[in-house]
PDB file of N, CA and C in Angstrom:
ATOM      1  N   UNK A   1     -73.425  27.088-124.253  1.00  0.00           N
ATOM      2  CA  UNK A   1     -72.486  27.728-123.364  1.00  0.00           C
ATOM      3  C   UNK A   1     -73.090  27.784-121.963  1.00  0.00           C
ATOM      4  N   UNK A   2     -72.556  27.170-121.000  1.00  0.00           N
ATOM      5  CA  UNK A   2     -72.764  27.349-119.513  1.00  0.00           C
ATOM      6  C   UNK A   2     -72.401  28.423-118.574  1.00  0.00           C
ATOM      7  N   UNK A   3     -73.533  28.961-118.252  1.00  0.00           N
ATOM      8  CA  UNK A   3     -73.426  30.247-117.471  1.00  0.00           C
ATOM      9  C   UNK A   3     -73.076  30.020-115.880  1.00  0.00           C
ATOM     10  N   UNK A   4     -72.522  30.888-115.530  1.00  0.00           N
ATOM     11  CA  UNK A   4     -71.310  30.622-114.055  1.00  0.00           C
ATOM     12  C   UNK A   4     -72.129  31.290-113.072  1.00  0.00           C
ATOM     13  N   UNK A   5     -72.317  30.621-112.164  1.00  0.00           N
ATOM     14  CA  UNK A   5     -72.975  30.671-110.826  1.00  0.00           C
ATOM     15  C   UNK A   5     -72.322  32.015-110.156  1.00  0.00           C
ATOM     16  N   UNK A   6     -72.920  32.999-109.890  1.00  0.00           N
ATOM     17  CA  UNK A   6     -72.012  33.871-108.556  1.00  0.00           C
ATOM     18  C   UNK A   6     -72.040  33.258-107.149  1.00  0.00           C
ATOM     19  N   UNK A   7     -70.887  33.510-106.569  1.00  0.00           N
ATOM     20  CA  UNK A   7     -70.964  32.732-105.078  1.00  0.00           C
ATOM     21  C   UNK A   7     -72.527  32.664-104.687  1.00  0.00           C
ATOM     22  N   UNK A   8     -73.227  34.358-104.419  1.00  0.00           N
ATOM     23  CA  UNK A   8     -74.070  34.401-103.593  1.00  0.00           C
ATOM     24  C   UNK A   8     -75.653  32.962-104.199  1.00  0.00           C
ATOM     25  N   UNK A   9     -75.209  33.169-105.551  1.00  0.00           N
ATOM     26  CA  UNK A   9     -76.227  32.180-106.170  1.00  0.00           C
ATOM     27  C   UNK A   9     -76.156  30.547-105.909  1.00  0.00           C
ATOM     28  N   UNK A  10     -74.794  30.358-105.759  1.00  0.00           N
ATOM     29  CA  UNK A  10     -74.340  28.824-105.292  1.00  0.00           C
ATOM     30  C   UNK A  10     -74.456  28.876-104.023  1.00  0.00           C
ATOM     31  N   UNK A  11     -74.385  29.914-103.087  1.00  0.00           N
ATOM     32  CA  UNK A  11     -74.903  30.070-101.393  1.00  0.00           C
ATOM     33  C   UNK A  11     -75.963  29.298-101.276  1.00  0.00           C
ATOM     34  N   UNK A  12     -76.719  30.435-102.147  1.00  0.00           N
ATOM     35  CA  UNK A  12     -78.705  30.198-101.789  1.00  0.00           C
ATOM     36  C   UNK A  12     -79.140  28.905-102.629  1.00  0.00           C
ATOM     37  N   UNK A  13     -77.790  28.548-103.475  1.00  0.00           N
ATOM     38  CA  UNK A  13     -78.770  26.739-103.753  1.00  0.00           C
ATOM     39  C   UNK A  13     -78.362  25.863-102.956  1.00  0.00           C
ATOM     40  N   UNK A  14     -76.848  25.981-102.031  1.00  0.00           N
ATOM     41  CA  UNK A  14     -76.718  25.428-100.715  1.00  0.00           C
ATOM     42  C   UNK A  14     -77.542  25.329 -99.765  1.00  0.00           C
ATOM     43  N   UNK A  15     -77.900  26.733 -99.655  1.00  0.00           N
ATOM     44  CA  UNK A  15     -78.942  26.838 -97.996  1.00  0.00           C
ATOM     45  C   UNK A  15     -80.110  25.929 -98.641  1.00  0.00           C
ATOM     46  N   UNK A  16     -80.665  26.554 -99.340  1.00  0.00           N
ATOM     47  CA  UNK A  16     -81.736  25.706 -99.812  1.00  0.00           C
ATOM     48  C   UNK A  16     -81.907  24.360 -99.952  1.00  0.00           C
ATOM     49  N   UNK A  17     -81.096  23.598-100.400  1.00  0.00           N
ATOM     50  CA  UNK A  17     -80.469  21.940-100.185  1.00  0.00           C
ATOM     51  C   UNK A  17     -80.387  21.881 -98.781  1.00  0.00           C
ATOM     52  N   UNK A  18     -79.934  22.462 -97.926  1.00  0.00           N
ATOM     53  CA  UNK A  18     -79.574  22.171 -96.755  1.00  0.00           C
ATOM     54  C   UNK A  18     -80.377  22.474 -96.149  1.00  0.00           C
ATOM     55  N   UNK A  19     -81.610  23.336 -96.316  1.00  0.00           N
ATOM     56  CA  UNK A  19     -82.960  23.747 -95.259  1.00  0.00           C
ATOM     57  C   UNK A  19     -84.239  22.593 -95.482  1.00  0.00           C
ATOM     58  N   UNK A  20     -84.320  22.368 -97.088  1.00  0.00           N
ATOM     59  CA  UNK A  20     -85.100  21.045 -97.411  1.00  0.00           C
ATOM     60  C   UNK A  20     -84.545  19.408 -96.515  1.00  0.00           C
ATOM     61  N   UNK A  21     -83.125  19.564 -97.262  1.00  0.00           N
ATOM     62  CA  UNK A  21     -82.557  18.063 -96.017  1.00  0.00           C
ATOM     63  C   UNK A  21     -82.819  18.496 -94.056  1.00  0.00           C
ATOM     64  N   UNK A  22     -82.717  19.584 -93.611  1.00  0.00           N
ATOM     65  CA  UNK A  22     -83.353  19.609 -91.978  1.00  0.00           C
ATOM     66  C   UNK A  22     -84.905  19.817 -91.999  1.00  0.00           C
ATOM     67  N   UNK A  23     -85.203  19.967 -93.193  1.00  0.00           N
ATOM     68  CA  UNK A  23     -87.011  20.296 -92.887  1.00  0.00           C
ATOM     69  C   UNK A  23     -87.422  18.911 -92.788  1.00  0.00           C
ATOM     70  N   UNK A  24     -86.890  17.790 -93.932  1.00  0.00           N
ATOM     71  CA  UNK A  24     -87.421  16.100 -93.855  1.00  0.00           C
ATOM     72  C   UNK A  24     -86.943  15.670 -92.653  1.00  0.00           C
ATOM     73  N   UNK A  25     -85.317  16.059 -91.972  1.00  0.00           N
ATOM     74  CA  UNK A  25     -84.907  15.353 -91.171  1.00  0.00           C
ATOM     75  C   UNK A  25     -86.270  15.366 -90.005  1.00  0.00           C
ATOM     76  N   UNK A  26     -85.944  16.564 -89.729  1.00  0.00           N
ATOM     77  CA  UNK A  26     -87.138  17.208 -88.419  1.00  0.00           C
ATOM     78  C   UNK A  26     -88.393  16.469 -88.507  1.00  0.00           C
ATOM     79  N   UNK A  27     -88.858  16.514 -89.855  1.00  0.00           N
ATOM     80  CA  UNK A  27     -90.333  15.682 -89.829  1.00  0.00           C
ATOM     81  C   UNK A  27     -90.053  13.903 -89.456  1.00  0.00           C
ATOM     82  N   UNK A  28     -89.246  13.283 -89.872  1.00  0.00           N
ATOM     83  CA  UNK A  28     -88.693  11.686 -89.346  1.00  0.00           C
ATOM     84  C   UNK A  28     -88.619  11.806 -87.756  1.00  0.00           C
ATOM     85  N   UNK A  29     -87.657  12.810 -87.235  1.00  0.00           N
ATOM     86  CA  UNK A  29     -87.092  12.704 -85.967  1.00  0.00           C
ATOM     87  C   UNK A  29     -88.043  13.328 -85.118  1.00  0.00           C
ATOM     88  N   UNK A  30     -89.616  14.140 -85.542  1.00  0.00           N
ATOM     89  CA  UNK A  30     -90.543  14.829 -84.874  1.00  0.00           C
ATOM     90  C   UNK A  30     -90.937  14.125 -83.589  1.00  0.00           C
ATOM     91  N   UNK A  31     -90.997  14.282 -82.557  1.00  0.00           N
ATOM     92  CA  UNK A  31     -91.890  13.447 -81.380  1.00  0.00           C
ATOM     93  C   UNK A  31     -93.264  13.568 -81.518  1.00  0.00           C
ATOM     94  N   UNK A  32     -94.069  12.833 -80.901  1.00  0.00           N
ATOM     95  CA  UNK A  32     -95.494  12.215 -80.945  1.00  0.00           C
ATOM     96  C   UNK A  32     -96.000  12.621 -79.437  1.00  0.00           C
ATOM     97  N   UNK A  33     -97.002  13.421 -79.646  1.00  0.00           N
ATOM     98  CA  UNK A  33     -97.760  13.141 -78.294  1.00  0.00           C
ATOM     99  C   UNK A  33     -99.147  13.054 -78.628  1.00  0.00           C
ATOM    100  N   UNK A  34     -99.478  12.927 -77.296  1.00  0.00           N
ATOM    101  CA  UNK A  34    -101.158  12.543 -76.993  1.00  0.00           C
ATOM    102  C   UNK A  34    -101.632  13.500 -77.268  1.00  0.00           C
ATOM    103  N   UNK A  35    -103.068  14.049 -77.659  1.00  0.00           N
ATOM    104  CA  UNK A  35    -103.799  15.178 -77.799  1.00  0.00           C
ATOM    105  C   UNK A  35    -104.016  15.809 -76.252  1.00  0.00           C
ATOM    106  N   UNK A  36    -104.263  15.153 -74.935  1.00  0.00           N
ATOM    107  CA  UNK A  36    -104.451  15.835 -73.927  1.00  0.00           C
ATOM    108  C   UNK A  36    -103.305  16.499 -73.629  1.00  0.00           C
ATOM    109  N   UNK A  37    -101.982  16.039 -74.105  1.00  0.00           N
ATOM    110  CA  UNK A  37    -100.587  16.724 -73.649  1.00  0.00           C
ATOM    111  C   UNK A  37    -100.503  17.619 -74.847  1.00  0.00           C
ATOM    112  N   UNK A  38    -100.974  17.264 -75.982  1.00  0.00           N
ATOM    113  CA  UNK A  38    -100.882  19.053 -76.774  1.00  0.00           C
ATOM    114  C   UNK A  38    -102.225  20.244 -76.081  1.00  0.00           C
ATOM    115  N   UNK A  39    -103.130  19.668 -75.529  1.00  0.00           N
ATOM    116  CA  UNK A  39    -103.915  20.362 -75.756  1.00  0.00           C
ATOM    117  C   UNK A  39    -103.544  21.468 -74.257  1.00  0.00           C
ATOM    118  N   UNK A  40    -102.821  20.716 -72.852  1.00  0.00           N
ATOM    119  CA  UNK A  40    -102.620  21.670 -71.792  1.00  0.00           C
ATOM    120  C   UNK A  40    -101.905  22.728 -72.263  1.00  0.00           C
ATOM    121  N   UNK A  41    -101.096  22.710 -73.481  1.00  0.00           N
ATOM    122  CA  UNK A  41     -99.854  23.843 -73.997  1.00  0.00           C
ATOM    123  C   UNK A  41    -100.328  24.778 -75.221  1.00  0.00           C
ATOM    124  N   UNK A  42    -101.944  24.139 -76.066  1.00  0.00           N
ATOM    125  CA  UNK A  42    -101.972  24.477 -77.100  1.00  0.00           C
ATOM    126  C   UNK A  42    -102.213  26.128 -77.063  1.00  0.00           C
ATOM    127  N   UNK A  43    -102.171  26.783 -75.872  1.00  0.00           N
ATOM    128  CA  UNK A  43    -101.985  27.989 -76.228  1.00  0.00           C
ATOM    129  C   UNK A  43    -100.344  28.821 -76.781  1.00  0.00           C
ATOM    130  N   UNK A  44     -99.605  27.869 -76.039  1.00  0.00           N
ATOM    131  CA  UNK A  44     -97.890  28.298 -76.251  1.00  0.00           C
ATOM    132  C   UNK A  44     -97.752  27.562 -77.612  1.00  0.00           C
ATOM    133  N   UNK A  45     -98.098  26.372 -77.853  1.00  0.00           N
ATOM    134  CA  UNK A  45     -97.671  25.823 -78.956  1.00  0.00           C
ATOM    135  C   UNK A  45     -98.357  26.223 -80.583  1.00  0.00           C
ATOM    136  N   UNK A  46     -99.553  26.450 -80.287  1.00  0.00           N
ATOM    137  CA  UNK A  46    -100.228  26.781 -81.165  1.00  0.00           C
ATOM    138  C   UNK A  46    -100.939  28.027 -81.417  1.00  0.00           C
ATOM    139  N   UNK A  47    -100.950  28.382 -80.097  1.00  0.00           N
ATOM    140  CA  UNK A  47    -101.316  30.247 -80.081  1.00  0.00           C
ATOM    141  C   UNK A  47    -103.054  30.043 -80.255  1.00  0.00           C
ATOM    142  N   UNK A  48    -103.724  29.093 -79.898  1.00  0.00           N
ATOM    143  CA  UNK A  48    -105.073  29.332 -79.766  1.00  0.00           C
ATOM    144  C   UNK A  48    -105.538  28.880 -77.966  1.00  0.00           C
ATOM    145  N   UNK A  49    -106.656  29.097 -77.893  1.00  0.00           N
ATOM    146  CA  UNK A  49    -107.621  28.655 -76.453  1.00  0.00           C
ATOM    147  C   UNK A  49    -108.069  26.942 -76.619  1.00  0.00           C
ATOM    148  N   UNK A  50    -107.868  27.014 -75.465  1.00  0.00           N
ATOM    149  CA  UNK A  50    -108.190  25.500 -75.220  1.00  0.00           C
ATOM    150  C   UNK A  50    -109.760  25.201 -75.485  1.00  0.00           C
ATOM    151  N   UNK A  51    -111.014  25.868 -76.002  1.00  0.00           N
ATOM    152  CA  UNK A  51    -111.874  25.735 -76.866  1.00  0.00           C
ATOM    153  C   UNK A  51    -111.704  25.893 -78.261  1.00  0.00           C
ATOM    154  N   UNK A  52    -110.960  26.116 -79.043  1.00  0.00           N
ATOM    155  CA  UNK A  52    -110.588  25.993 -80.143  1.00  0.00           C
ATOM    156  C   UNK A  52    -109.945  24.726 -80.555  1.00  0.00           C
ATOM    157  N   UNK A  53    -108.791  24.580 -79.392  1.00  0.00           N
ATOM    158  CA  UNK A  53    -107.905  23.099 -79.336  1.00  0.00           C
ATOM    159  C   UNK A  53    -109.192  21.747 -79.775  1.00  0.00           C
ATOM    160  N   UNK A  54    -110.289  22.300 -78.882  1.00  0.00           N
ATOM    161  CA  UNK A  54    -111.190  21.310 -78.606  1.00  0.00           C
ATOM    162  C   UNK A  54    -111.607  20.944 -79.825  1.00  0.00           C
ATOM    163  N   UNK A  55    -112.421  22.017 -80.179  1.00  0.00           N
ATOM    164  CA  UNK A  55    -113.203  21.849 -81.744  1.00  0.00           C
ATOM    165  C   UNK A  55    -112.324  21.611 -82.643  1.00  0.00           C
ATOM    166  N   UNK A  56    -110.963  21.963 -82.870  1.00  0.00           N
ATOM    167  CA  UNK A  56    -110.367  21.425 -84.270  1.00  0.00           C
ATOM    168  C   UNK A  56    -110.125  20.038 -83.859  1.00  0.00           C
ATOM    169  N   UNK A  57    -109.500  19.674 -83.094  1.00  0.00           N
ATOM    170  CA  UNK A  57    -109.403  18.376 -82.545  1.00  0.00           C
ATOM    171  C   UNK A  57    -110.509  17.123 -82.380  1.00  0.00           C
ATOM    172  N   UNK A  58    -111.598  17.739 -82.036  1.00  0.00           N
ATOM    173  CA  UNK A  58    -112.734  16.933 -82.439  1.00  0.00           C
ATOM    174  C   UNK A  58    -112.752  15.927 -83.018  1.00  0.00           C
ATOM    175  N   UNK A  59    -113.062  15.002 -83.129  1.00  0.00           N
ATOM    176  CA  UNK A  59    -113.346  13.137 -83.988  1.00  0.00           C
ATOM    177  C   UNK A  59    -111.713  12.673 -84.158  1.00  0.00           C
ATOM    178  N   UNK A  60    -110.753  13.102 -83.573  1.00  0.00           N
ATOM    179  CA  UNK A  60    -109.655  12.580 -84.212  1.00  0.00           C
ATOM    180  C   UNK A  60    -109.347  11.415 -82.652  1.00  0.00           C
ATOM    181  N   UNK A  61    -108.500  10.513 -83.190  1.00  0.00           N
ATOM    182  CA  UNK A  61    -108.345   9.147 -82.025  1.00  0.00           C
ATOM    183  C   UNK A  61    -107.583  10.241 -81.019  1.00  0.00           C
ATOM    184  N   UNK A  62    -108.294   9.500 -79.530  1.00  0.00           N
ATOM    185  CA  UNK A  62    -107.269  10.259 -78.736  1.00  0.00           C
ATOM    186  C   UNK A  62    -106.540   9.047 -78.455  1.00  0.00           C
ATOM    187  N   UNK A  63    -106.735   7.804 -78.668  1.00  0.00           N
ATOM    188  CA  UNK A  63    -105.375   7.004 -78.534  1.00  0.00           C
ATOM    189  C   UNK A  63    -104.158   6.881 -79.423  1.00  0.00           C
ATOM    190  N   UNK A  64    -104.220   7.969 -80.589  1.00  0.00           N
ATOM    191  CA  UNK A  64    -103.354   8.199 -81.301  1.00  0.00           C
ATOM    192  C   UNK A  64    -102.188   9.368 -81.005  1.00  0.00           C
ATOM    193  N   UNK A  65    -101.085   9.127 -81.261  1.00  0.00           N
ATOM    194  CA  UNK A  65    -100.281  10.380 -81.216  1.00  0.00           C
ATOM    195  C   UNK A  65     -99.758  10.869 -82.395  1.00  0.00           C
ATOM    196  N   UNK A  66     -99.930  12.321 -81.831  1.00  0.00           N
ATOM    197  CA  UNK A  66     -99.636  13.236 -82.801  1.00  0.00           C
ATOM    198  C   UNK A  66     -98.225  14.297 -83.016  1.00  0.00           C
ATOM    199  N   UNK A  67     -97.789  14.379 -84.157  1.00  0.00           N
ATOM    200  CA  UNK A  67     -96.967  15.411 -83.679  1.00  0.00           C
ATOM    201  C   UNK A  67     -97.259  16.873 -84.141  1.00  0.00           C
ATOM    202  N   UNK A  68     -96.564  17.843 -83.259  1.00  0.00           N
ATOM    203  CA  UNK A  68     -96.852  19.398 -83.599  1.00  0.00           C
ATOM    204  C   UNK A  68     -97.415  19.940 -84.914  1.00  0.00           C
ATOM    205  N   UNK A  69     -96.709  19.323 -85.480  1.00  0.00           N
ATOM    206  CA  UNK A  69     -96.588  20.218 -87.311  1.00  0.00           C
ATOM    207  C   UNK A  69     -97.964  19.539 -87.770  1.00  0.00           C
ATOM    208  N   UNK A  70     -98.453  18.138 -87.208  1.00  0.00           N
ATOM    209  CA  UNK A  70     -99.606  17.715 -87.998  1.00  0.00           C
ATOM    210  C   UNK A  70    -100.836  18.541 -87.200  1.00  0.00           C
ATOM    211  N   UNK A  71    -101.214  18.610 -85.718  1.00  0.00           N
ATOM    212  CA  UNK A  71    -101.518  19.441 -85.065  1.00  0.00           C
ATOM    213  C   UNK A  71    -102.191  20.720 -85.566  1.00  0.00           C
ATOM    214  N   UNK A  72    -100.455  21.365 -85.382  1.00  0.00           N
ATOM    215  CA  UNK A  72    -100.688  22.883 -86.233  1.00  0.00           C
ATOM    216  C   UNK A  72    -102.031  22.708 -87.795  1.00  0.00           C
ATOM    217  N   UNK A  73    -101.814  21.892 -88.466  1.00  0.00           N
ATOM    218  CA  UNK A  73    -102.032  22.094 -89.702  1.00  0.00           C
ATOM    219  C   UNK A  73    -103.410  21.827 -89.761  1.00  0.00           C
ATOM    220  N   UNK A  74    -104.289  20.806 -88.635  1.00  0.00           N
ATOM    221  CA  UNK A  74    -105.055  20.241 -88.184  1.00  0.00           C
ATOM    222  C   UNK A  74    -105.930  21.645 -87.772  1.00  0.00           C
ATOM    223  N   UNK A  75    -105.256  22.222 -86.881  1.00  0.00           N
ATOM    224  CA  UNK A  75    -105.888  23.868 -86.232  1.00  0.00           C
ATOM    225  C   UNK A  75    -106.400  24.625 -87.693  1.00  0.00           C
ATOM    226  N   UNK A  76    -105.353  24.562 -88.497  1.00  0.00           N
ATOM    227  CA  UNK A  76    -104.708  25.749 -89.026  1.00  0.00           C
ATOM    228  C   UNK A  76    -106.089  25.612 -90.496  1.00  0.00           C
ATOM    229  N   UNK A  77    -106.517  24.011 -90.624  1.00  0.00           N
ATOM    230  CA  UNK A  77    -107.511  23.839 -91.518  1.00  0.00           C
ATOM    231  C   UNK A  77    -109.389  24.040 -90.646  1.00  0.00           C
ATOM    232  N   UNK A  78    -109.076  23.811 -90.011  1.00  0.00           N
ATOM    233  CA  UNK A  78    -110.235  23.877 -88.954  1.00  0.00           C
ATOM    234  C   UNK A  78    -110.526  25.434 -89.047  1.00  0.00           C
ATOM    235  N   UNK A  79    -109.554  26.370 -88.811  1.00  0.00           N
ATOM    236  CA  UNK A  79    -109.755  28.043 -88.362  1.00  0.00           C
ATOM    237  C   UNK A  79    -110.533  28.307 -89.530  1.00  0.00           C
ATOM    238  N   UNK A  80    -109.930  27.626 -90.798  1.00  0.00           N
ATOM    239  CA  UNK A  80    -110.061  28.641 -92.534  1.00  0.00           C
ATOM    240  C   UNK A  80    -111.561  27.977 -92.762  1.00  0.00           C
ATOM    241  N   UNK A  81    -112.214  26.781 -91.695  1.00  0.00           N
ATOM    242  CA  UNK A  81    -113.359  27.003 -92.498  1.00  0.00           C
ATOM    243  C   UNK A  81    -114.533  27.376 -92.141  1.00  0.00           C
ATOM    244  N   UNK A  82    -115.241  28.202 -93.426  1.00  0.00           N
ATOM    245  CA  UNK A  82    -116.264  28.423 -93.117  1.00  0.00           C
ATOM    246  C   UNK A  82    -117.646  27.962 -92.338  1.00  0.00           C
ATOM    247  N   UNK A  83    -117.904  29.443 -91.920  1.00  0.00           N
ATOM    248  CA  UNK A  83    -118.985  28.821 -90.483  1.00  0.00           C
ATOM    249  C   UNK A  83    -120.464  28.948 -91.280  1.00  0.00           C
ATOM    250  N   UNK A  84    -121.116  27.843 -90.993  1.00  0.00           N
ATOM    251  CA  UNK A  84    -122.335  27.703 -91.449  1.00  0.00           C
ATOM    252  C   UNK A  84    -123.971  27.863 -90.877  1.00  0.00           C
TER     253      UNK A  84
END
């Protein structure tokens, strides 16, 4: 026997379908920049100092571009590790 969805339950498997399909879109359609053009903003964009920008950023190509979300995640693994 098949149990019946309440609206609010068929809502939230909508939104949810529909927040996963704009979360992939966003990552395809993301723009790319240079590390020197994230790094003049990385206090607005990323909420750290432009010595932090530095050190997580460290060894990565600066003739490569990057976008935000890889960035962020780039910072965001750099902060969590331990100092030796």
């Amino acid at each position: 026997m098949a149990t019946k969805k309440t609206t609010a339950e068929t809502a939230t498997a909508e939104a949810t379908e529909t927040s996963t399909a704009t979360a992939s879109t966003k990552t395809k359609a993301e723009k790319t920049f240079t590390l020197t053009a994230l790094q003049k903003h990385c206090h607005e964009l990323f909420g750290v100092p432009t010595v932090v920008f530095a050190g997580a950023t460290a060894g990565l190509d600066t003739d490569k571009k990057y976008t935000v979300s890889e960035v962020k995640d780039i910072i965001t693994t750099w902060c969590k590790k331990e100092v030796k």
